[in-house]
C-alpha atoms as a PDB file:
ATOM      1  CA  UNK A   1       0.000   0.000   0.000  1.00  0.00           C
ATOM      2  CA  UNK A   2       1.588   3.631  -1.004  1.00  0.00           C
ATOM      3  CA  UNK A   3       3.360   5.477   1.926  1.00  0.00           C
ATOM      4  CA  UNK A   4       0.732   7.956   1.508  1.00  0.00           C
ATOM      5  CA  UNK A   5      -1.982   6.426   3.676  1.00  0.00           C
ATOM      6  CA  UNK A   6      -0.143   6.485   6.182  1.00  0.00           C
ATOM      7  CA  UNK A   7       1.018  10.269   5.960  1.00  0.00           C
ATOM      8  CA  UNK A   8      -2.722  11.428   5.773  1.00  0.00           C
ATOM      9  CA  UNK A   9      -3.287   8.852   8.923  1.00  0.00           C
ATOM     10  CA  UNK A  10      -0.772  10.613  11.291  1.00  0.00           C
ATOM     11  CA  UNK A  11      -1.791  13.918   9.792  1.00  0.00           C
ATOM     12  CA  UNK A  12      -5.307  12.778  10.702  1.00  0.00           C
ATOM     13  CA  UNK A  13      -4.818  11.609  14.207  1.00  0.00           C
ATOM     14  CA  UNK A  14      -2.884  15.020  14.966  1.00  0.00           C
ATOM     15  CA  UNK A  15      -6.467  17.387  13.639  1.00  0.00           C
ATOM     16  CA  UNK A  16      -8.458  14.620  15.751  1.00  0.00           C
ATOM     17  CA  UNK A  17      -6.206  15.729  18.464  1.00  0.00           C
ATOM     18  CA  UNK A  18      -6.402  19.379  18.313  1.00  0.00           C
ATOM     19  CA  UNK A  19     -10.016  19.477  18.026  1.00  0.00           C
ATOM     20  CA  UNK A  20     -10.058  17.711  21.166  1.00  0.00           C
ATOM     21  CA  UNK A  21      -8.229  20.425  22.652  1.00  0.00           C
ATOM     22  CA  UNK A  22      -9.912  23.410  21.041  1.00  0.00           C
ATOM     23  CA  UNK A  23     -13.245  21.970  21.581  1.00  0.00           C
ATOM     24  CA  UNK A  24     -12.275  21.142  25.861  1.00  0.00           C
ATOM     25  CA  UNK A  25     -11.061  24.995  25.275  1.00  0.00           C
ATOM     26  CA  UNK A  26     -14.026  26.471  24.206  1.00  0.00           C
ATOM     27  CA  UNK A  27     -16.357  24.444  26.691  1.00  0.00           C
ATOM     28  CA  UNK A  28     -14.202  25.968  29.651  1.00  0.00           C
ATOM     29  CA  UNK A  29     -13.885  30.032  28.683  1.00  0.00           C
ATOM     30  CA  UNK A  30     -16.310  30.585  31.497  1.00  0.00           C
ATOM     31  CA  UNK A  31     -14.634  28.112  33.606  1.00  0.00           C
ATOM     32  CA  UNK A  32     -13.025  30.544  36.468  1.00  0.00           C
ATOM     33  CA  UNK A  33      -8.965  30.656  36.477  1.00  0.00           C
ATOM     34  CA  UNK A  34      -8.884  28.210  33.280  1.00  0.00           C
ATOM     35  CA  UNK A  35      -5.748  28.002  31.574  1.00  0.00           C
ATOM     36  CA  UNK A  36      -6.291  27.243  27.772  1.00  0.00           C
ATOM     37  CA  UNK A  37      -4.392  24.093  26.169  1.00  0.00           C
ATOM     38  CA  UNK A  38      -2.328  24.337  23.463  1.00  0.00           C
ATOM     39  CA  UNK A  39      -2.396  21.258  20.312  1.00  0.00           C
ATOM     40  CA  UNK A  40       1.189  20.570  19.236  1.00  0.00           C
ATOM     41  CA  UNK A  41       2.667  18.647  16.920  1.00  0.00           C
ATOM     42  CA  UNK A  42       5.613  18.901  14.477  1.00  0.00           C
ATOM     43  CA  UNK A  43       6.561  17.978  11.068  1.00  0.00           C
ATOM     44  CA  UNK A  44       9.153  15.263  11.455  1.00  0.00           C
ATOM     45  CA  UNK A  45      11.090  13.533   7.627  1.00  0.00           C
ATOM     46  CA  UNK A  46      10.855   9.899   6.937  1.00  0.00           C
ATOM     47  CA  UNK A  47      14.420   8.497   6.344  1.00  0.00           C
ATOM     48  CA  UNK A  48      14.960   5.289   4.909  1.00  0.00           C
ATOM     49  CA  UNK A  49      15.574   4.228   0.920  1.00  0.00           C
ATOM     50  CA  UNK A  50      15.516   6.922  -1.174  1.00  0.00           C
ATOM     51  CA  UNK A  51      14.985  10.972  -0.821  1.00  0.00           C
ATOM     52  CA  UNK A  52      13.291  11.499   2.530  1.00  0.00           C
ATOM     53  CA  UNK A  53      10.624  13.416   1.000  1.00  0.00           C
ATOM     54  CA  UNK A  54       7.386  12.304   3.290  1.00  0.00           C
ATOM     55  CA  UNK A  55       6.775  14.130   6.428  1.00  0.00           C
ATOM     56  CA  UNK A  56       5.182  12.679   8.837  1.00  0.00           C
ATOM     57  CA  UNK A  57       3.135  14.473  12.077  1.00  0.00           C
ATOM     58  CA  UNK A  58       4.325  13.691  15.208  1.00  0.00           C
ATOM     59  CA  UNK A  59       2.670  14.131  18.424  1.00  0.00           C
ATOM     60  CA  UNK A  60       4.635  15.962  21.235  1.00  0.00           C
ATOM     61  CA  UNK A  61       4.552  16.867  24.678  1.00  0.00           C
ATOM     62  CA  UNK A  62       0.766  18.856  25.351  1.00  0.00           C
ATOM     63  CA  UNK A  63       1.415  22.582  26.976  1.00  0.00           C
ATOM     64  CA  UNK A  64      -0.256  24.512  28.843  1.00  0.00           C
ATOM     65  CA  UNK A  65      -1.120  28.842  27.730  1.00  0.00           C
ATOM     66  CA  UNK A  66       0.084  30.165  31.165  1.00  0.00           C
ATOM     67  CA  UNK A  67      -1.105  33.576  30.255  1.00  0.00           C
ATOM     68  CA  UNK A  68      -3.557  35.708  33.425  1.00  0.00           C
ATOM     69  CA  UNK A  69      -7.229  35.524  32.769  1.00  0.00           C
ATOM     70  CA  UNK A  70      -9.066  38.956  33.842  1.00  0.00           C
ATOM     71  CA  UNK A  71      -9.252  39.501  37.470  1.00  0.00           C
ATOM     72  CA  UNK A  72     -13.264  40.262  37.923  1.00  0.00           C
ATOM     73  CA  UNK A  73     -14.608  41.945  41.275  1.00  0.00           C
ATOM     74  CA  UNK A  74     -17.003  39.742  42.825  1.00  0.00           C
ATOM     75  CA  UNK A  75     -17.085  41.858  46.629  1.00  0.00           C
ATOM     76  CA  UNK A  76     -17.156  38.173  48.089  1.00  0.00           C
ATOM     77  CA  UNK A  77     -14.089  37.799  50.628  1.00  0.00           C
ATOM     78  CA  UNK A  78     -13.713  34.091  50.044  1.00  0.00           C
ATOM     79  CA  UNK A  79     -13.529  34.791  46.255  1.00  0.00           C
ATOM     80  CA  UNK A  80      -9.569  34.761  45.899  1.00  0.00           C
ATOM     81  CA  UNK A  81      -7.701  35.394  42.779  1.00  0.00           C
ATOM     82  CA  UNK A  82      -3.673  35.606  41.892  1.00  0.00           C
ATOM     83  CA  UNK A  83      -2.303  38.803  41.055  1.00  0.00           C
ATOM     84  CA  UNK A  84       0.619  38.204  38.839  1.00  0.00           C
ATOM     85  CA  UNK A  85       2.828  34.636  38.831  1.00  0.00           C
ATOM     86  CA  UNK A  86       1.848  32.265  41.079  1.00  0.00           C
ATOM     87  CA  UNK A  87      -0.581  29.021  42.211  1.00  0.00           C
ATOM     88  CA  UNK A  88      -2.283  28.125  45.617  1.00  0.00           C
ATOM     89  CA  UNK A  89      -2.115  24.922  46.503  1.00  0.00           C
ATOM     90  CA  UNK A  90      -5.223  22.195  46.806  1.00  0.00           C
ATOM     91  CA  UNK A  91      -5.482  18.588  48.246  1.00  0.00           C
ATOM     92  CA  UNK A  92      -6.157  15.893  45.391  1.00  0.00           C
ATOM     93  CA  UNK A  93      -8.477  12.738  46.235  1.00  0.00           C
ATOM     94  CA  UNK A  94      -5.337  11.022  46.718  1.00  0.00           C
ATOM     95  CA  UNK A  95      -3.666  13.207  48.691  1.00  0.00           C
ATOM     96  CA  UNK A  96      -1.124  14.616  46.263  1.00  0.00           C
ATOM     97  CA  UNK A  97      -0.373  18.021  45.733  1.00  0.00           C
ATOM     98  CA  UNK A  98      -2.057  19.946  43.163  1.00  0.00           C
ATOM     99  CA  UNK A  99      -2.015  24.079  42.180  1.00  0.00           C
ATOM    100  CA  UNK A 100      -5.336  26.046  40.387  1.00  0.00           C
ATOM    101  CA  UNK A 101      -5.991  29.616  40.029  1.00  0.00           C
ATOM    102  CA  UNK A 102      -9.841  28.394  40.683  1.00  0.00           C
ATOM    103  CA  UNK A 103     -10.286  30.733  43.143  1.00  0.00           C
ATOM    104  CA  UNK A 104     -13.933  30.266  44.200  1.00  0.00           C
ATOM    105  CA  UNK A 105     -13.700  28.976  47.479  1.00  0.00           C
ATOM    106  CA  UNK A 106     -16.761  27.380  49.513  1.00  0.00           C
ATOM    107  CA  UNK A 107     -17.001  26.438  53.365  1.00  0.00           C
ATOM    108  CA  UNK A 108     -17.974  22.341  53.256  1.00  0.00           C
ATOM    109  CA  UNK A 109     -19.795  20.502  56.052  1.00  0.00           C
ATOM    110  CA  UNK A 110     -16.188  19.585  57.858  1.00  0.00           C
ATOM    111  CA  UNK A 111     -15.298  23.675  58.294  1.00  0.00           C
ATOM    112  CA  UNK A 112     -12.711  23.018  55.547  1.00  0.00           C
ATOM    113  CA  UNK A 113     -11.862  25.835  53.023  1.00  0.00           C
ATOM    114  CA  UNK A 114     -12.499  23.593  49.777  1.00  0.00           C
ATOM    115  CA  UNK A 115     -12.450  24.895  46.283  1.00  0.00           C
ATOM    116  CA  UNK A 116     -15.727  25.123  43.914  1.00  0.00           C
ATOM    117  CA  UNK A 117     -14.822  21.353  42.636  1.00  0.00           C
ATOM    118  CA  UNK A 118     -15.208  20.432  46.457  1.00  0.00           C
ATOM    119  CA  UNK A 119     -11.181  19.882  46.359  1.00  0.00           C
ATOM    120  CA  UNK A 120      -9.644  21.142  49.825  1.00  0.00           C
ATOM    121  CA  UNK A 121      -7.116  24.263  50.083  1.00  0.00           C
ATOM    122  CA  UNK A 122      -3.784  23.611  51.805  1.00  0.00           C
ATOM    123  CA  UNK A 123      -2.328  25.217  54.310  1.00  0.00           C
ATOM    124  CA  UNK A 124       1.400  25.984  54.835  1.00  0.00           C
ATOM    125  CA  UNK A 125       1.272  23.400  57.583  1.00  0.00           C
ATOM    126  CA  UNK A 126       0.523  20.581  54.172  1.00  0.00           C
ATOM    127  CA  UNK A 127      -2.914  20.045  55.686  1.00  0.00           C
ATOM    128  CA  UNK A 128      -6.066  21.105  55.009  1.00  0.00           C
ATOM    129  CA  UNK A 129      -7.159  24.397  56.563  1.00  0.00           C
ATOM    130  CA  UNK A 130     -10.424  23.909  58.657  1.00  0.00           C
ATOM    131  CA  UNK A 131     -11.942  27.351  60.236  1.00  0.00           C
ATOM    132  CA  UNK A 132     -14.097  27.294  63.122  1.00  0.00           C
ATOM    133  CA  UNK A 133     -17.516  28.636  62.834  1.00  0.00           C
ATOM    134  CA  UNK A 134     -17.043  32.023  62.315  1.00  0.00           C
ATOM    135  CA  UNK A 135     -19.118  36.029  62.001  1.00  0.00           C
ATOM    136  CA  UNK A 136     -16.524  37.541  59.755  1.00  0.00           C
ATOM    137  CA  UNK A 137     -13.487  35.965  57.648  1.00  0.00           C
ATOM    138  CA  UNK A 138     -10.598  38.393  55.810  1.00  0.00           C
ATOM    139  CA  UNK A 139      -8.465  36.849  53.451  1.00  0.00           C
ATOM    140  CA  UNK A 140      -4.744  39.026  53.243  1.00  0.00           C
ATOM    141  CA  UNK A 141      -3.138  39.367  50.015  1.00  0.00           C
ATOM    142  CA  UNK A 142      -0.433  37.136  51.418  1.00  0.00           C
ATOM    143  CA  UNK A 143      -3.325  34.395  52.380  1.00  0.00           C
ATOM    144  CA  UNK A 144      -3.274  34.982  55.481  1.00  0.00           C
ATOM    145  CA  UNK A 145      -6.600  34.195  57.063  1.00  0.00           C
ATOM    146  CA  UNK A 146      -8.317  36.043  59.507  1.00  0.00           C
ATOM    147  CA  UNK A 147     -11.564  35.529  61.170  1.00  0.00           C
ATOM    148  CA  UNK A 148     -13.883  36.859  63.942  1.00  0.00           C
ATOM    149  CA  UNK A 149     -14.992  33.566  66.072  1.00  0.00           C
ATOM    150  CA  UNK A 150     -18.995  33.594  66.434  1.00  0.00           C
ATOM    151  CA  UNK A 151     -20.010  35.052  69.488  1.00  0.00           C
ATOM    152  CA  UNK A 152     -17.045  36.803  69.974  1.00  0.00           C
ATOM    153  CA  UNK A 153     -16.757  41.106  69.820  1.00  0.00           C
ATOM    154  CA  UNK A 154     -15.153  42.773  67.018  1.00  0.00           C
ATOM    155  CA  UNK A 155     -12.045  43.185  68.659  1.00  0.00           C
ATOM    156  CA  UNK A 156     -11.732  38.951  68.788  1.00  0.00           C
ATOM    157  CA  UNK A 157      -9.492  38.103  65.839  1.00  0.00           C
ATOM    158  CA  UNK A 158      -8.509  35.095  65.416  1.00  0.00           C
ATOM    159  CA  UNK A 159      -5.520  34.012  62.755  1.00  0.00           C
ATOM    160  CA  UNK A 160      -6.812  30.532  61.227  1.00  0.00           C
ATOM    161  CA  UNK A 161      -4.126  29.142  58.853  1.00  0.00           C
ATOM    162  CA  UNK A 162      -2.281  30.673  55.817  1.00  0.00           C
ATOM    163  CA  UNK A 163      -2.894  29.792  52.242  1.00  0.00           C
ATOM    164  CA  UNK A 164      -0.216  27.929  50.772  1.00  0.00           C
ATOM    165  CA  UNK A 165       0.778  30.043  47.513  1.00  0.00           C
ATOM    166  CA  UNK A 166       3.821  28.555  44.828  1.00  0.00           C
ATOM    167  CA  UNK A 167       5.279  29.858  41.995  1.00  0.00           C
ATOM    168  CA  UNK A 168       6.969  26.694  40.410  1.00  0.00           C
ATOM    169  CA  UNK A 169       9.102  27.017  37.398  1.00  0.00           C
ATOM    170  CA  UNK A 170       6.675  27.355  34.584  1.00  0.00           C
ATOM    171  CA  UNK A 171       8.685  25.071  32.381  1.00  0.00           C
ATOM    172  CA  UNK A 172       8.225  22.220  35.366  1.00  0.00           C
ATOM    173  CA  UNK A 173       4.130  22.203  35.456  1.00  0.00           C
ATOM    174  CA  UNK A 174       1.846  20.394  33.487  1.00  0.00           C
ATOM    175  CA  UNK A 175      -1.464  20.157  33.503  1.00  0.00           C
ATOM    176  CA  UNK A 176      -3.406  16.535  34.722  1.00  0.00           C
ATOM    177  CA  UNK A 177      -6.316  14.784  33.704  1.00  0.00           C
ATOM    178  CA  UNK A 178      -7.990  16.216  36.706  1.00  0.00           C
ATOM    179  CA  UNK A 179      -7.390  19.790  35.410  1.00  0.00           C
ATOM    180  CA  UNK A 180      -4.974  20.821  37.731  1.00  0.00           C
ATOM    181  CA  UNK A 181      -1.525  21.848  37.466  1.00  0.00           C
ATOM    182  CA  UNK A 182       1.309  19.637  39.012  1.00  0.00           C
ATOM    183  CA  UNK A 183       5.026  19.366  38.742  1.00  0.00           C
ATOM    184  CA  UNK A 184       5.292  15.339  38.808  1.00  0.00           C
ATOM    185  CA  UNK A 185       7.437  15.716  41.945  1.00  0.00           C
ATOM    186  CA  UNK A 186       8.131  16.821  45.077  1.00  0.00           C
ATOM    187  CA  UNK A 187       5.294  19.655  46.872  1.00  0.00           C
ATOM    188  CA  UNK A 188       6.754  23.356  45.907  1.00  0.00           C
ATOM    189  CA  UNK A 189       7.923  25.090  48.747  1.00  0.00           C
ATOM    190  CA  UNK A 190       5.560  28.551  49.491  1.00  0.00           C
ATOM    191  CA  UNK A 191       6.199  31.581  47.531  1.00  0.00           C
ATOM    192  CA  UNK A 192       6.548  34.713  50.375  1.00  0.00           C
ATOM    193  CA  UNK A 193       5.988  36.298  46.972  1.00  0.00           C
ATOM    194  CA  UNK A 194       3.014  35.588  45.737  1.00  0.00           C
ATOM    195  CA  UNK A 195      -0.147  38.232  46.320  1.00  0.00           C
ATOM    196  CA  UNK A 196      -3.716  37.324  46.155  1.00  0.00           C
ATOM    197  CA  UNK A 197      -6.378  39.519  45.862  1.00  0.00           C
ATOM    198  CA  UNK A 198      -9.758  38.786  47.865  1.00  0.00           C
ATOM    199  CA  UNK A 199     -12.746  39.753  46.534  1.00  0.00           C
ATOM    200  CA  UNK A 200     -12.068  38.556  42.563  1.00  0.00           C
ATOM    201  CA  UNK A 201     -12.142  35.544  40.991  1.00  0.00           C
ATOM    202  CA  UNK A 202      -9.860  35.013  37.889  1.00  0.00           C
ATOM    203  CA  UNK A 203     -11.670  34.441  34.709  1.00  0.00           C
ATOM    204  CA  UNK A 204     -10.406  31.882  31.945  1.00  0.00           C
ATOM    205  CA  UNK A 205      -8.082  32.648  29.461  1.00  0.00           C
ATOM    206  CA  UNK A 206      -9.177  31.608  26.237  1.00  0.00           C
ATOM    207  CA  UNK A 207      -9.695  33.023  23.549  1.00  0.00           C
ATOM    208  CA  UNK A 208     -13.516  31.783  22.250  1.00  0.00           C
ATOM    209  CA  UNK A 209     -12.984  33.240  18.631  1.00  0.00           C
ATOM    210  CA  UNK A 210      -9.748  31.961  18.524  1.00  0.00           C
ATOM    211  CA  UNK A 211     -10.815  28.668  19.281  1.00  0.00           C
ATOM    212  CA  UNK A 212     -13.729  28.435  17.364  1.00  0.00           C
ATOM    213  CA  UNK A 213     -11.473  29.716  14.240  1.00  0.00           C
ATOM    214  CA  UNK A 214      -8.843  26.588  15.366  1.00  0.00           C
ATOM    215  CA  UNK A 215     -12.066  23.917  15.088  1.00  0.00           C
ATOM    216  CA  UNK A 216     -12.940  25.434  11.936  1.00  0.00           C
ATOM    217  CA  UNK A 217      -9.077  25.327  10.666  1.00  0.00           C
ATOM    218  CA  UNK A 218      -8.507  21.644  11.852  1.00  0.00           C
ATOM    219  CA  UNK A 219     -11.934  20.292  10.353  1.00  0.00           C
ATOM    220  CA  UNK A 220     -11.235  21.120   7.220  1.00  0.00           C
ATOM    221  CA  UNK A 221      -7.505  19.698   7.469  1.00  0.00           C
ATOM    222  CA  UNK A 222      -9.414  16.888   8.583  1.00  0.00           C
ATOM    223  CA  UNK A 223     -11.100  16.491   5.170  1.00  0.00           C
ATOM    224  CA  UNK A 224      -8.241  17.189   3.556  1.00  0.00           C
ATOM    225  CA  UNK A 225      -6.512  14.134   5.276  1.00  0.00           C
ATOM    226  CA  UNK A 226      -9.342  11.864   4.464  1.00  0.00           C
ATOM    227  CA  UNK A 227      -9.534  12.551   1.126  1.00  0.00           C
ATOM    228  CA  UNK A 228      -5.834  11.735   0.567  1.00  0.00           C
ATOM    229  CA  UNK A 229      -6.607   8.787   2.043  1.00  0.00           C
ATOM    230  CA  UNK A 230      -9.456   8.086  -0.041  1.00  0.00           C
ATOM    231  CA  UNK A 231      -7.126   8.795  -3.130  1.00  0.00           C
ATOM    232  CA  UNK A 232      -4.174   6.299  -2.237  1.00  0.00           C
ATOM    233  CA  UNK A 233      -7.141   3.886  -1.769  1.00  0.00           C
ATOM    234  CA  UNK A 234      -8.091   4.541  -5.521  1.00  0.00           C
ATOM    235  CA  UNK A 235      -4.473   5.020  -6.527  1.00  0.00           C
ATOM    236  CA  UNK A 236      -3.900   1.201  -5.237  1.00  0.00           C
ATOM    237  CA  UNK A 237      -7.070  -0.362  -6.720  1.00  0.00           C
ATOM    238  CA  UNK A 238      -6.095   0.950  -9.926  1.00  0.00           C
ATOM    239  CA  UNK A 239      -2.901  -0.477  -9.881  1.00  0.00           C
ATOM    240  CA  UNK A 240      -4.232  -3.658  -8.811  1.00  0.00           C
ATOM    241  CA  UNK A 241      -6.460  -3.329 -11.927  1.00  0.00           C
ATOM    242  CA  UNK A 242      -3.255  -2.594 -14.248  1.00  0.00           C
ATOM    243  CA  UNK A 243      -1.236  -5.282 -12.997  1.00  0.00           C
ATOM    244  CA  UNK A 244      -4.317  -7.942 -13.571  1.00  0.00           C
ATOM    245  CA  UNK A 245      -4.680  -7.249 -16.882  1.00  0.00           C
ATOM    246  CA  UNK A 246      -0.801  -7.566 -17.321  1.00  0.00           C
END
């Protein structure tokens, strides 16, 4: 069968690909503190006999656009965004580090600070941070938390835990199939650094024309690839043809 099939295949499974991601793009661009993926692939030569004049598309490592959504003012003090570089940290189901810009946080049934996914926040201790039933709750822009217990007068404050912000090495983090962004290793050590600001929530960072113009663009690369296909199909049954009446 002619080398071309399998050209239009990889090129193919690449546009299959990158609809995947545009399409997971465009269903998240409300999706607060989203970070949009990016499809990659690269021409790479087939060497063997002969010129190498087929290129093939190969598949490499998935990134992540890294770029700040819009900070939007919500007045809610347990709304919590990132101003500038930098994560906070959350508690995966299997108790693994993991680091969002999700910044909608909730109070759950245990007192813990949990995300909008129901995920909980970490604490510099590494633990979850649980807050006693409280009147009032101030979140600093270092993440400090501070509440007023109920009952008490205004003058009570109390200090309940400190969100754990990071700013890994961009180059180090990946995004997992749970959405969030992880380095594969060891926890990242807090960020003195890093500034939140309460009362915003982050919005998502893609681009919805953009992405709709990318599903457009790889549909109809798409075609293209299957009617390549289609033609070293026709290509071969014609030569089977030629060489039976030989």
């Amino acid at each position: 069968m002619d080398k071309v099939l399998y050209l239009a295949m990889s090129g193919a499974r690449e546009n299959m690909l990158a609809q995947q991601a545009h399409a997971n793009n465009l269903a998240n661009a409300n999706t607060s503190g989203f970070k949009a993926d990016l499809a990659q692939a690269r021409a790479m030569q087939v060497f063997g006999e002969g010129h190498a004049s087929r290129v093939y598309a190969q598949t490499e490592r998935p990134a992540t656009d890294m770029t700040s959504g819009t900070l939007i003012e919500t007045g809610r003090k347990l709304d919590i965004a990132v101003a500038g570089d930098g994560w906070f940290s959350v508690i995966r189901p299997d108790g693994t580090e993991g680091y969002t810009r999700a910044g909608s946080l909730q109070i759950n049934a245990a007192n813990q600070l949990v995300t909008g996914s129901g995920l909980p926040v970490m604490g510099n201790g590494g633990i979850p941070i649980v807050l006693p039933p409280f009147e009032e709750i101030e979140v600093s822009t270092s993440g400090i938390i501070t509440i007023r217990p109920l009952g008490e007068n205004a003058a009570e404050l109390l200090v309940a835990d400190q969100i754990k912000l990071v700013n890994p090495d961009p180059q180090t983090l990946f995004k997992g199939p749970d959405g969030l962004m992880t380095n594969g290793g060891e926890p990242e050590l807090a960020d003195p650094n890093v500034r939140i600001r309460s009362g915003y929530i982050e919005s998502s960072n893609v681009n919805a024309v953009s992405e709709l113009t990318g599903i457009i663009s790889t549909s109809r690369q798409f075609e293209m690839q299957i009617k390549m296909m289609k033609t070293a199909q026709e290509n071969s049954e014609t030569a089977a043809t030629i060489l039976k009446i030989s």
